[in-house]
Every structure is written in C-alpha cells, then in structure tokens.
C-alpha atoms as a PDB file:
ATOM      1  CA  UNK A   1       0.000   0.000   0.000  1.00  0.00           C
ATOM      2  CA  UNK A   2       2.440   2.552  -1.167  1.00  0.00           C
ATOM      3  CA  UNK A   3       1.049   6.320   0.321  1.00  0.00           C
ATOM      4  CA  UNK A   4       2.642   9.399  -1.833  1.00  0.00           C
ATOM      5  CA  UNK A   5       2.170  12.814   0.312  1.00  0.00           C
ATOM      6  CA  UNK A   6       2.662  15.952  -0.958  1.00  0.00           C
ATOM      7  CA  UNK A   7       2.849  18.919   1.316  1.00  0.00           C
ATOM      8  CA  UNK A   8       3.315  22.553   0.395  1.00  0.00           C
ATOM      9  CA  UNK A   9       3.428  26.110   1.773  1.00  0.00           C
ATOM     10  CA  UNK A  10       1.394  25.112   4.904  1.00  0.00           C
ATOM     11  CA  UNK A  11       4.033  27.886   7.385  1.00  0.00           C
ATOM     12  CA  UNK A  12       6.667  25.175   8.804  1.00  0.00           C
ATOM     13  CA  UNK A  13       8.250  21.704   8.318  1.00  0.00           C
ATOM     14  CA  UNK A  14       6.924  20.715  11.521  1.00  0.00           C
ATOM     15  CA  UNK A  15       3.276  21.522  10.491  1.00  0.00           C
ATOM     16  CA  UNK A  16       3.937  19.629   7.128  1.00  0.00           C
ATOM     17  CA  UNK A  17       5.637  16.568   9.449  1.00  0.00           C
ATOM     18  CA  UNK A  18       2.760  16.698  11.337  1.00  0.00           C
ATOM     19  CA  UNK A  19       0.147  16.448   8.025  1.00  0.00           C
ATOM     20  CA  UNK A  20       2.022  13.344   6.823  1.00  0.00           C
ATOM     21  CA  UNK A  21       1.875  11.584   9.231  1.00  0.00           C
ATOM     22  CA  UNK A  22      -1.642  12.474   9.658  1.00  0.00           C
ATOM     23  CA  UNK A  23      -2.128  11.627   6.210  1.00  0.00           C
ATOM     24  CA  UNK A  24      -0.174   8.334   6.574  1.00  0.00           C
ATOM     25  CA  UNK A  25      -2.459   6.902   9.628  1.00  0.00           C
ATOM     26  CA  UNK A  26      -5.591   7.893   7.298  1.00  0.00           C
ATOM     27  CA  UNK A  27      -4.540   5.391   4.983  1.00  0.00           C
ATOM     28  CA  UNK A  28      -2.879   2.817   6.640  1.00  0.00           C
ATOM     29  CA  UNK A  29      -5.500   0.015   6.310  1.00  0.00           C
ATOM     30  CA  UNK A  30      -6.548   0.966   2.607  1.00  0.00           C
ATOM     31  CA  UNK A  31      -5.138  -1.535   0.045  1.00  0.00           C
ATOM     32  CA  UNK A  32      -3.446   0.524  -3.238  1.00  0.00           C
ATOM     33  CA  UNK A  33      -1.608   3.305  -4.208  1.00  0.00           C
ATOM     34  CA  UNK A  34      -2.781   6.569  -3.127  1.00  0.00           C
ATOM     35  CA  UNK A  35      -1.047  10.114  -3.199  1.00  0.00           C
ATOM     36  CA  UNK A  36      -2.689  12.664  -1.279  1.00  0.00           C
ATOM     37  CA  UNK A  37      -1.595  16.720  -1.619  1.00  0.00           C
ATOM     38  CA  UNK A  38      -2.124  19.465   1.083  1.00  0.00           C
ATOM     39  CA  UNK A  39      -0.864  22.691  -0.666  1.00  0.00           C
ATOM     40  CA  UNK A  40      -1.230  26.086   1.389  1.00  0.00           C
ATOM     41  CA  UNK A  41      -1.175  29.604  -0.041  1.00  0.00           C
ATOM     42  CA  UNK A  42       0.581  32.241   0.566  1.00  0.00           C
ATOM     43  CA  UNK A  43      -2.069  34.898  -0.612  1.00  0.00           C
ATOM     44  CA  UNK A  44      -5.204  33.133   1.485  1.00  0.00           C
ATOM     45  CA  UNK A  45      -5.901  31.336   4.818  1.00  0.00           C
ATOM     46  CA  UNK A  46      -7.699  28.511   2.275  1.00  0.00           C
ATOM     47  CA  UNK A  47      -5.727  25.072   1.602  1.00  0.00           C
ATOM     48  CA  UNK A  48      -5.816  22.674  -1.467  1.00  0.00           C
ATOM     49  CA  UNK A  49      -6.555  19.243  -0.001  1.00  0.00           C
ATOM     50  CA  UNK A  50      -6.389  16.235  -2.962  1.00  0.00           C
ATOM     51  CA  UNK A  51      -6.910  12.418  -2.703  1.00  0.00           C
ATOM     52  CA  UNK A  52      -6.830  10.196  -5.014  1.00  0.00           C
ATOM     53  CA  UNK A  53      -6.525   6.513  -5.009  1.00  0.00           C
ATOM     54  CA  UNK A  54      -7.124   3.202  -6.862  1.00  0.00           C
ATOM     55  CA  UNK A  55     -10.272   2.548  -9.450  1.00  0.00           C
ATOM     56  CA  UNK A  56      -9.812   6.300 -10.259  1.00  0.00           C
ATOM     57  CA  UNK A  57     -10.779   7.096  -6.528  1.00  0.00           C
ATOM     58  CA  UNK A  58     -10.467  11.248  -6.684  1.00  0.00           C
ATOM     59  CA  UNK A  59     -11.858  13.427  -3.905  1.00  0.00           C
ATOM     60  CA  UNK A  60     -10.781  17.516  -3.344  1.00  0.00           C
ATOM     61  CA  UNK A  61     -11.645  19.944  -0.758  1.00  0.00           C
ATOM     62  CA  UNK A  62     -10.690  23.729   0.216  1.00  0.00           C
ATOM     63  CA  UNK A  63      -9.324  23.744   4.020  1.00  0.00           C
ATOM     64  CA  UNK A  64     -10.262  26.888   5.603  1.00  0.00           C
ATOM     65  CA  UNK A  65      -7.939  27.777   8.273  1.00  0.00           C
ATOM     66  CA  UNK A  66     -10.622  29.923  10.425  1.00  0.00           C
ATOM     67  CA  UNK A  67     -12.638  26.960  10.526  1.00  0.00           C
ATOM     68  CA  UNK A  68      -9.750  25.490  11.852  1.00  0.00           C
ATOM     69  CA  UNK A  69      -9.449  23.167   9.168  1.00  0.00           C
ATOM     70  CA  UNK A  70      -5.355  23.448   8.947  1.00  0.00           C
ATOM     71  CA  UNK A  71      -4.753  21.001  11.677  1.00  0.00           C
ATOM     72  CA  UNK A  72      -3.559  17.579  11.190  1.00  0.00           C
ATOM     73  CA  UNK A  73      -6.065  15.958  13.340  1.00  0.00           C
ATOM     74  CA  UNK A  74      -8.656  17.593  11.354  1.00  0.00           C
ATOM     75  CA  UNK A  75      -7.169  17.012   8.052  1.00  0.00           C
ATOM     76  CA  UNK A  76      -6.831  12.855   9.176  1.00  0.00           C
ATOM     77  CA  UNK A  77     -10.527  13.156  10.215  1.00  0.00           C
ATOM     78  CA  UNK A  78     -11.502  14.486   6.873  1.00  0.00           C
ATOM     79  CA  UNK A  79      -9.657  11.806   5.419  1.00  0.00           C
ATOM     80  CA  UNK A  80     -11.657   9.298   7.161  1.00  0.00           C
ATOM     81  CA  UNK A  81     -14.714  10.708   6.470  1.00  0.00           C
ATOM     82  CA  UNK A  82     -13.728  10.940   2.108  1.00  0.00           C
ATOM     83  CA  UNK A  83     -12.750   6.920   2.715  1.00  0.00           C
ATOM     84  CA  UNK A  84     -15.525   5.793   4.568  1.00  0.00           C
ATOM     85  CA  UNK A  85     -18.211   7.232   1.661  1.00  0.00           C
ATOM     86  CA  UNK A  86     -15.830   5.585  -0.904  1.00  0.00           C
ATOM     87  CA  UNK A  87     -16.673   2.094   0.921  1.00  0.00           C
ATOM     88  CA  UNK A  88     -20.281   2.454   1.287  1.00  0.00           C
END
C-alpha cells in the first residue's frame, strides 16, 4: 500500500511533518496506491486538499484555516470521512 504525500506552503516543516503523518495513519488500512496533496497559499488562509486513489478514486476539498481546518487531526478526520463514503 504505497502512500505518496505531498505537502506545500502550509508555514513550517513541523506543520507539514505533522500532516504526513496524519495523512499516513488515514490510509494505513486501505489496500493501493494513493497520493494525497495538502498545498497552502501564501495569498489566502484557504488550503488545497487532494486524494486520489485506486479505481480512479479522486476526492478535493478547500481547508479553511478559520474553521480550523489546517490542523492535522482535522485534516486525518476528513480523510476518514472521504474513505468511509468511498466504501459504502
């Protein structure tokens, strides 16, 4: 079950440490390859969150850091919850 994460312009390598291996727990138990990118912006407090996995398996959503939404817990929860539709 190889896991590629990308993760850019999210403030500090600890931060983007800490989304890996958010990322990497997410996915753990899911059979096939899957590459997942968290890319921040400089210009806005939004985030680019991509997933895509195996049998074309492609979710995206727009992490808003006011909503609190830039924190790795959160981001592995949201992961979860984009998984668990995919097997229902």
């Amino acid at each position: 079950m190889p896991v590629s994460v990308t993760v850019a312009h999210v403030g500090s390598e600890k931060i983007a440490s800490e989304i890996r291996a958010a990322v990497e727990h997410a996915l753990a138990d899911h059979e096939g390859d899957w590459h997942v990118s968290v890319i921040g912006s400089h210009a806005t407090d939004r985030w680019q969150l991509k997933l895509e996995g195996p049998n074309l398996f492609e979710r995206s959503y727009t992490l808003e850091g006011i909503a609190g939404e830039h924190r790795a817990e959160v981001i592995r929860a949201l992961l979860m919850r984009m998984l668990a539709k995919r097997s229902a």
